[in-house]
Protein backbone atom coordinates (compact mmCIF):
# COMPACT_ATOMS: atom_id res chain seq x y z
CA UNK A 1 -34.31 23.28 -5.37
CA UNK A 2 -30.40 24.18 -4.66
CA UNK A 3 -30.88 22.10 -1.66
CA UNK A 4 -31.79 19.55 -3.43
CA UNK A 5 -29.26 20.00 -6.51
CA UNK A 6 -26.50 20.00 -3.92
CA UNK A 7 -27.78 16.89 -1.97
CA UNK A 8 -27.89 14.68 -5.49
CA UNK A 9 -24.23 15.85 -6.22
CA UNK A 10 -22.98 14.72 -2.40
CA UNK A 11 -24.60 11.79 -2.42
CA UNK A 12 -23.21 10.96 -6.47
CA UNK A 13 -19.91 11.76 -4.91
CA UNK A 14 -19.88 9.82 -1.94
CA UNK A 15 -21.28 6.94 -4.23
CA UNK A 16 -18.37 7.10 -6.53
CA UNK A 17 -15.73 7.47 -3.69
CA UNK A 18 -17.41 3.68 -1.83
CA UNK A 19 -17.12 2.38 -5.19
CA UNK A 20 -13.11 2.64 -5.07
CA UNK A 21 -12.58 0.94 -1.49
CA UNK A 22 -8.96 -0.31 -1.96
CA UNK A 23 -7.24 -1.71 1.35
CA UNK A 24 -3.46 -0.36 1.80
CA UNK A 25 -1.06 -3.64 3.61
CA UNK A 26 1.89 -1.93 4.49
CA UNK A 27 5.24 -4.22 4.65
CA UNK A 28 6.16 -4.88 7.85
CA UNK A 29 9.28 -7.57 6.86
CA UNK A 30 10.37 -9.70 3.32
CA UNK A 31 11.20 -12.84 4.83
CA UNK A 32 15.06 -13.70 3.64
CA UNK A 33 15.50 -10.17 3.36
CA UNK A 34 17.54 -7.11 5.27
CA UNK A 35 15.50 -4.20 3.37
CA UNK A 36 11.79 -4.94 2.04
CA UNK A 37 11.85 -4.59 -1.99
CA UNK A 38 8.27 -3.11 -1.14
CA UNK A 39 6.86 -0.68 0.91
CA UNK A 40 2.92 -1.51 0.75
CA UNK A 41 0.53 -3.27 -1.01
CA UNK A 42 -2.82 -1.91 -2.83
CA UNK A 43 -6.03 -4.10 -3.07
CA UNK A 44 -9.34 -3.58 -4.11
CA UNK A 45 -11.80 -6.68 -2.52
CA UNK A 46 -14.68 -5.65 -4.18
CA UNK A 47 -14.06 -5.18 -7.25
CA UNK A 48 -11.10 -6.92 -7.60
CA UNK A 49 -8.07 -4.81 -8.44
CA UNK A 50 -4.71 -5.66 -7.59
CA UNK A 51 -2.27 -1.90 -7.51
CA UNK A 52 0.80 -1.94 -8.52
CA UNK A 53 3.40 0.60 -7.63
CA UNK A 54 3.83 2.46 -10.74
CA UNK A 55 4.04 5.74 -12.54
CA UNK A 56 1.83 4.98 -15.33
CA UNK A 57 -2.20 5.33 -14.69
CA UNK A 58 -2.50 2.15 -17.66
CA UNK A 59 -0.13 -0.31 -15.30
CA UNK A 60 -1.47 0.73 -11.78
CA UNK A 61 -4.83 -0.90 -11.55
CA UNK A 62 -4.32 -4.50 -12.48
CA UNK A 63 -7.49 -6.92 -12.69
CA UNK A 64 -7.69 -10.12 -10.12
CA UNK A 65 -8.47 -13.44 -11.85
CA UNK A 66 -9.19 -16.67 -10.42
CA UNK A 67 -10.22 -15.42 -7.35
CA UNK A 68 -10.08 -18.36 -4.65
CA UNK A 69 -11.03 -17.64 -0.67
CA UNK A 70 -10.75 -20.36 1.66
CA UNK A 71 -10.91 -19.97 5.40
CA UNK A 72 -8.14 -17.46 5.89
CA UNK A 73 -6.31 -17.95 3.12
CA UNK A 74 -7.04 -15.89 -0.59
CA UNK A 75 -5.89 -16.72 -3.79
CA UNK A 76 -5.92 -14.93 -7.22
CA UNK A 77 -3.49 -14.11 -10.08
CA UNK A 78 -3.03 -10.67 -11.59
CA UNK A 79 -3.11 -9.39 -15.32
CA UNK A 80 -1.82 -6.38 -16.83
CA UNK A 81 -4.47 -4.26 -17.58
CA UNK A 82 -4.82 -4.79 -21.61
CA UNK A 83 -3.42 -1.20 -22.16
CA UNK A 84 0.13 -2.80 -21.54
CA UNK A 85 -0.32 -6.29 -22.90
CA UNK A 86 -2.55 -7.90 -20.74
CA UNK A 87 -0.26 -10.62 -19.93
CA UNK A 88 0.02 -12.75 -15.77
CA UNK A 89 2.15 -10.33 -13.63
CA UNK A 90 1.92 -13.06 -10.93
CA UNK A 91 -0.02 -15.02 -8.74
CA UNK A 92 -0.57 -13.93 -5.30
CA UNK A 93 -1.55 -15.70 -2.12
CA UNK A 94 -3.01 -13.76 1.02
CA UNK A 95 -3.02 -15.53 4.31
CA UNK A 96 -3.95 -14.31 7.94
CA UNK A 97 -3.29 -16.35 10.90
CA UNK A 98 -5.54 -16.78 14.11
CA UNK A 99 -3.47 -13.75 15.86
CA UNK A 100 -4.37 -11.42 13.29
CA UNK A 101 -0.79 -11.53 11.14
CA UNK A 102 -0.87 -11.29 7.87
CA UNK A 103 0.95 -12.29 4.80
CA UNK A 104 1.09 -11.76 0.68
CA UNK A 105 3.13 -14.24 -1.54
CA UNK A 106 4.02 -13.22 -4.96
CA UNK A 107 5.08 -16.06 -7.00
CA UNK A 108 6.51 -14.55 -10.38
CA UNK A 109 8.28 -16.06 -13.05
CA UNK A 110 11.90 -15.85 -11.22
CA UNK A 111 10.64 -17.03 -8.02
CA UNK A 112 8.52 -16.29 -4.93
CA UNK A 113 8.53 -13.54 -2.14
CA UNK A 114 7.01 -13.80 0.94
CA UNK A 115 6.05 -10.29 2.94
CA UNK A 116 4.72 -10.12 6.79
CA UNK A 117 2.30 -7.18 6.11
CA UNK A 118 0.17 -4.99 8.10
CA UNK A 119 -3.44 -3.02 7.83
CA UNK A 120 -1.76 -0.14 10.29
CA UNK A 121 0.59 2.48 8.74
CA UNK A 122 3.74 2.36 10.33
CA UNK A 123 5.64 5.47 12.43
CA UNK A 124 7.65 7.90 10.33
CA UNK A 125 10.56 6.53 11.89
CA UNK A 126 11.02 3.35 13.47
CA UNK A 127 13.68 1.97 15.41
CA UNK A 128 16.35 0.67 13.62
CA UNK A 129 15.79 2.97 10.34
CA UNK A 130 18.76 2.97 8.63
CA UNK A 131 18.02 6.43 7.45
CA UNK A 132 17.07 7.59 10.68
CA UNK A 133 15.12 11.31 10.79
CA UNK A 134 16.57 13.36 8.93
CA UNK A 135 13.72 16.42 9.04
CA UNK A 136 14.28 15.83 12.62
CA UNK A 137 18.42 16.26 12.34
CA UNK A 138 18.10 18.91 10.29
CA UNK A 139 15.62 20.78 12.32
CA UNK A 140 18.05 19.94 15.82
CA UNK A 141 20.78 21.49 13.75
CA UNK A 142 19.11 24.94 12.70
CA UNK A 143 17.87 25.55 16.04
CA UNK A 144 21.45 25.02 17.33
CA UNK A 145 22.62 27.55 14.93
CA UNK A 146 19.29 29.96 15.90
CA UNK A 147 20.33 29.81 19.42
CA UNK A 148 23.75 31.12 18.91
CA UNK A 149 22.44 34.21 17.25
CA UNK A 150 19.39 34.85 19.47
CA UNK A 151 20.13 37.71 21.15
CA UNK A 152 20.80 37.27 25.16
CA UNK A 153 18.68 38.98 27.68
């Protein structure tokens, strides 16, 4: 019976977790732009749920409306969820090429942006980071200073 018991609530589990399959398209380059606005993009193809980067749980998971696909290309606006108004955010446009490359188009009130996204999370830190590693500077540094007080055979 408990194997049973604990078979129903893995399998209710791993039910509810398929049920949220949302794809992560991390920005790659904003065309026109030095420094992405963006970092990634959240979607949800099956049940249609467009994320948006947010701290509030009522403005996160924004319904997809007038879903279009054709050949590569995918169309659909988002709402806010009602919560917040329930009012377009924007209309989005989803496009992948023959080589695999990938773009979203937001097209908002004040204008469109254009990002070159990707399905593979990037490296902590790529070349030309204007940040550059810090954890990695930091850690040089304090083993510099360890070294000078390690004691010498």
């Amino acid at each position: 019976m408990k194997k049973l018991f604990l078979m129903v609530v893995v399998t209710l589990l791993t039910m509810s977790y398929a049920s949220a399959q949302w794809k992560t398209y991390y920005v790659v380059e904003q065309v026109g732009q030095e420094n992405p606005y963006m970092s990634y993009f959240k979607i949800d193809w099956n049940n249609k749920f467009f994320f948006l980067d947010s701290d509030s749980e009522d403005e996160t998971k924004c319904p997809m409306k007038n879903f279009k696909e054709s050949g590569n290309k995918k169309t659909f606006d988002v709402y806010y969820t009602p919560s917040v108004g329930g009012g377009k955010h924007c209309s989005v446009v989803f496009e992948t090429d023959a080589d695999g490359k990938m773009t979203l188009t937001q097209i908002l009130s004040g204008g469109k942006q254009t990002y070159i996204i990707s399905d593979k999370k990037p490296l902590k830190s790529a070349a030309g980071d204007s940040k550059g590693d810090s954890k990695g500077f930091l850690k040089g540094g304090v083993d510099k200073v360890k070294g000078i007080f390690k004691k010498k055979n």
